[in-house]
C-alpha atoms as a PDB file:
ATOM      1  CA  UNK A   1       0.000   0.000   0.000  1.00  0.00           C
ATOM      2  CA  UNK A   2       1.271   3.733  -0.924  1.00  0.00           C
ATOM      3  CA  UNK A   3       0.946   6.430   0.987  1.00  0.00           C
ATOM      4  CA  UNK A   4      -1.951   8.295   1.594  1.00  0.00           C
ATOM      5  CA  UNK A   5      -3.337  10.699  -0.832  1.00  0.00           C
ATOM      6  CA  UNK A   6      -3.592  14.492  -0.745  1.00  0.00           C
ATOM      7  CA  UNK A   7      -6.145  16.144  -2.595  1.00  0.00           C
ATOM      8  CA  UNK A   8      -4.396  17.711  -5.588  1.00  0.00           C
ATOM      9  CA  UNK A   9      -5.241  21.822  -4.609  1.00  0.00           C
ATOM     10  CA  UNK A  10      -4.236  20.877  -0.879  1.00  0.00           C
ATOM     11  CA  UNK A  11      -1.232  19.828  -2.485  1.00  0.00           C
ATOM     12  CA  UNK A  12      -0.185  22.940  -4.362  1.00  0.00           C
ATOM     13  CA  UNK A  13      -1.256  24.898  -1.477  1.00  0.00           C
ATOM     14  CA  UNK A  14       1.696  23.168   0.606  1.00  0.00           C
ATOM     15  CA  UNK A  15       3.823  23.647  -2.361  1.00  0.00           C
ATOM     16  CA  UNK A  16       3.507  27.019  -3.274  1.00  0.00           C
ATOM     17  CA  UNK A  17       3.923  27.778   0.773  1.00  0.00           C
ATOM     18  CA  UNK A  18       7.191  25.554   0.771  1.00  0.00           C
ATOM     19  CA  UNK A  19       8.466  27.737  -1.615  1.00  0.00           C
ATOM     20  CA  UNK A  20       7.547  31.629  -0.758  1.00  0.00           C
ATOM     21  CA  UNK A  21       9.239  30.327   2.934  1.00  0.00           C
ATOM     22  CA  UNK A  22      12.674  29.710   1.260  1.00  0.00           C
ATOM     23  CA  UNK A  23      11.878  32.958  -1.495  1.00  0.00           C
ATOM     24  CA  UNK A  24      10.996  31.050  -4.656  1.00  0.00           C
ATOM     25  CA  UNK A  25       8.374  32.772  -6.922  1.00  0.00           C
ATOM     26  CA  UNK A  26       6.034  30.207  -7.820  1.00  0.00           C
ATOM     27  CA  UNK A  27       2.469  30.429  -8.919  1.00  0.00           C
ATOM     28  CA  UNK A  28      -0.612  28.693 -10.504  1.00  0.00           C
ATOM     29  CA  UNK A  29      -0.985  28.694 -13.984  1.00  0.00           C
ATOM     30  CA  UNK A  30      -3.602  26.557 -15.045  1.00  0.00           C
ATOM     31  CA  UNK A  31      -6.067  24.832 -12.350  1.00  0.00           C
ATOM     32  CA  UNK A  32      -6.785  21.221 -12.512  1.00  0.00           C
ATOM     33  CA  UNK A  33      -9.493  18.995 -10.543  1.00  0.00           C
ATOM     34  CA  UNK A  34      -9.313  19.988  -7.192  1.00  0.00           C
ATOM     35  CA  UNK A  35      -9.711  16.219  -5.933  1.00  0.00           C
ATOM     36  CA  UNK A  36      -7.325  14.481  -8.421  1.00  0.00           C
ATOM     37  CA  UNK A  37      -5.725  16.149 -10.602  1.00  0.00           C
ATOM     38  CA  UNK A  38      -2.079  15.314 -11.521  1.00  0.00           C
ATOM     39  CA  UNK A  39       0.151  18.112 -11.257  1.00  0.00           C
ATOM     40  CA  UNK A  40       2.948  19.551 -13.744  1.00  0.00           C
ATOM     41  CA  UNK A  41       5.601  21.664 -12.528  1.00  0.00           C
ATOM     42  CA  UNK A  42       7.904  23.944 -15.182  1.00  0.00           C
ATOM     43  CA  UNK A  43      11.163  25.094 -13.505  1.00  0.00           C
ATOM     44  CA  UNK A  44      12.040  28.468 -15.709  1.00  0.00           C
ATOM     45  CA  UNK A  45      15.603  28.778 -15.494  1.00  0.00           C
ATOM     46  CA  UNK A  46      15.753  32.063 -17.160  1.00  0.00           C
ATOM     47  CA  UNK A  47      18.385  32.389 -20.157  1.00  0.00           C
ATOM     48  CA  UNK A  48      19.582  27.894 -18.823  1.00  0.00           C
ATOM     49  CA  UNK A  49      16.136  27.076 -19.951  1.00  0.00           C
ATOM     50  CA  UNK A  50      13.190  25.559 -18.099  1.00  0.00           C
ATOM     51  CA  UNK A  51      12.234  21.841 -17.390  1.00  0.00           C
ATOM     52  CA  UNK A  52       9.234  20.249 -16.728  1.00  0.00           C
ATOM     53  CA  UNK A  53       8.320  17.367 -13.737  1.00  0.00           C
ATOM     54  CA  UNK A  54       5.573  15.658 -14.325  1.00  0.00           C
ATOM     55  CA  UNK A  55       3.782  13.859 -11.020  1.00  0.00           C
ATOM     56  CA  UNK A  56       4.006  10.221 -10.999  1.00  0.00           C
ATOM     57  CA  UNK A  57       3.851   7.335  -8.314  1.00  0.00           C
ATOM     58  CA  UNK A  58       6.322   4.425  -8.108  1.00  0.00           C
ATOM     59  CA  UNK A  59       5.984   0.723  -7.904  1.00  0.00           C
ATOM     60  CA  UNK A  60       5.629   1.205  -4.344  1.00  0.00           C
ATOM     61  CA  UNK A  61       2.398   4.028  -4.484  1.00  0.00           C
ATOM     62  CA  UNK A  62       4.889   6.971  -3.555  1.00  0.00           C
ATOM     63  CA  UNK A  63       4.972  10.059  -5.121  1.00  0.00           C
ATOM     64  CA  UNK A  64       7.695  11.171  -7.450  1.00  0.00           C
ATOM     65  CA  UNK A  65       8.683  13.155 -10.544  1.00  0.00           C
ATOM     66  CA  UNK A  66      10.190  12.385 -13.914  1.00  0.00           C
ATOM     67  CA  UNK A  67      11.816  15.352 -15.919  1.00  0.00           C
ATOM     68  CA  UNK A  68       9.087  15.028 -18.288  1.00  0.00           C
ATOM     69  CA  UNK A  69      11.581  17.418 -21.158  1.00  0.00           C
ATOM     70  CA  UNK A  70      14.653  15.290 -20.668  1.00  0.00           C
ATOM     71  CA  UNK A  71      17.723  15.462 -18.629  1.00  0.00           C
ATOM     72  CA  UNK A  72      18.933  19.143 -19.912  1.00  0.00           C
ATOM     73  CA  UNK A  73      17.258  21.941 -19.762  1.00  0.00           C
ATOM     74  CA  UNK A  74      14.995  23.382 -23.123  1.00  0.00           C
ATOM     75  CA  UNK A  75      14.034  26.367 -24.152  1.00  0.00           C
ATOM     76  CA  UNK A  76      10.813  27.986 -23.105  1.00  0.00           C
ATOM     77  CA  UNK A  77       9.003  27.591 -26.301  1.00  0.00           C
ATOM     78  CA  UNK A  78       9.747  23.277 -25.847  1.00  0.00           C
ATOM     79  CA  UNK A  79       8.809  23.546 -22.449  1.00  0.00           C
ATOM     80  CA  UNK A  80       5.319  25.608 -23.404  1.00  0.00           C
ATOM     81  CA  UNK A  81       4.389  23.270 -26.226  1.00  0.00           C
ATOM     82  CA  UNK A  82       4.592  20.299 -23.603  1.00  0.00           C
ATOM     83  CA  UNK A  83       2.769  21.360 -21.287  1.00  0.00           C
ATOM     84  CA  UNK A  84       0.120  22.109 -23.882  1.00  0.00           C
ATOM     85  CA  UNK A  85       0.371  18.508 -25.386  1.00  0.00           C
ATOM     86  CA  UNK A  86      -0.411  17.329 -22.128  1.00  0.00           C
ATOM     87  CA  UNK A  87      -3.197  19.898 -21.118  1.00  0.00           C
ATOM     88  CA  UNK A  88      -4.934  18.320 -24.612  1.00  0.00           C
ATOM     89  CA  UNK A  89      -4.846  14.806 -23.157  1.00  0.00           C
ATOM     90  CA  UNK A  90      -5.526  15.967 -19.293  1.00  0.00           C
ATOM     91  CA  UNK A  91      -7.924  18.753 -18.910  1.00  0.00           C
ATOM     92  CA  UNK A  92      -7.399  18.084 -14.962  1.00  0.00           C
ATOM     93  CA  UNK A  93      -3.893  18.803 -14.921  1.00  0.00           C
ATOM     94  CA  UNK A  94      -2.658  21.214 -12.780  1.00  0.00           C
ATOM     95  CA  UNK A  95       0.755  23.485 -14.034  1.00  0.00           C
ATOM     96  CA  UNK A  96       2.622  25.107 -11.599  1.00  0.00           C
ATOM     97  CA  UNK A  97       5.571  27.711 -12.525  1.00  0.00           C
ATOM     98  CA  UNK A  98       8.378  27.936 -10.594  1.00  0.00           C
ATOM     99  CA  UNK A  99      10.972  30.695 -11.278  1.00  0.00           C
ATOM    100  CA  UNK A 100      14.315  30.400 -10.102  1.00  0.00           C
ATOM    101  CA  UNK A 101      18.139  30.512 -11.946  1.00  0.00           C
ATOM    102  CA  UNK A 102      19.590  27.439  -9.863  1.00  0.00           C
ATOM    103  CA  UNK A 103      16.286  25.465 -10.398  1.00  0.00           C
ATOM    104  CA  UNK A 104      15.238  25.153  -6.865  1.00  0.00           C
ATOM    105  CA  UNK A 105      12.134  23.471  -5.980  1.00  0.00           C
ATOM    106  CA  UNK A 106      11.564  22.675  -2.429  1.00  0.00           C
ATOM    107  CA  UNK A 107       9.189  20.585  -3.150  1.00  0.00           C
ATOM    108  CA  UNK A 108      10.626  18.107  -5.982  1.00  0.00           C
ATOM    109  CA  UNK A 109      12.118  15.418  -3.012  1.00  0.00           C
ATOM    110  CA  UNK A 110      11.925  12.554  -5.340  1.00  0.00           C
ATOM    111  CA  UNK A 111      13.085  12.980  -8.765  1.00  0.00           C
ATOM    112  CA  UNK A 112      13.585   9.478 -11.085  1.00  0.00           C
ATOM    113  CA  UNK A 113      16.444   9.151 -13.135  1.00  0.00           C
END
């Protein structure tokens, strides 16, 4: 059994809170399903690019990311037309922004290789 669930705008909430606490600017750019909607998260790494996480659980239930762009870091255009692939598929989905140059986010604990 996984851990327990937390509704998806519960979780951004805590997110977006983890990171004005350590200074990150983060917001909400497009809401999903308040209950269960999967989450997206682009990183904008100003002139390095941006990435995108998308949420995903493991074998095990537990949450975790994949760098849903690739390893390296893409331009912003790359990173746009993504997130609106996925939007087409997902109306639910949730896309967070995060803004910072060293790619912080306090809230990306487990990130799959």
């Amino acid at each position: 059994m996984g851990e327990p669930k937390l509704k998806a705008k519960l979780w951004v909430h805590a997110a977006l809170r983890r990171c004005a606490v350590e200074g990150i600017p983060a917001v909400v750019v497009k809401k999903g399903d308040e209950d269960a909607g999967t989450i997206l998260v682009k990183v904008n790494r100003g002139a390095q690019g941006c990435e995108v996480f998308t949420q995903v659980r493991d074998g095990a239930g537990r949450l975790a990311w994949l760098r849903a762009t690739g390893p390296d870091p893409v331009p912003e255009e790359r990173a746009d037309a993504h997130i609106a692939r996925a939007r087409e598929i997902d109306w639910d989905l949730w896309v967070l922004e995060v803004e910072d140059r060293a790619g912080r986010v306090p809230f990306l604990e487990r990130v799959l290789e």
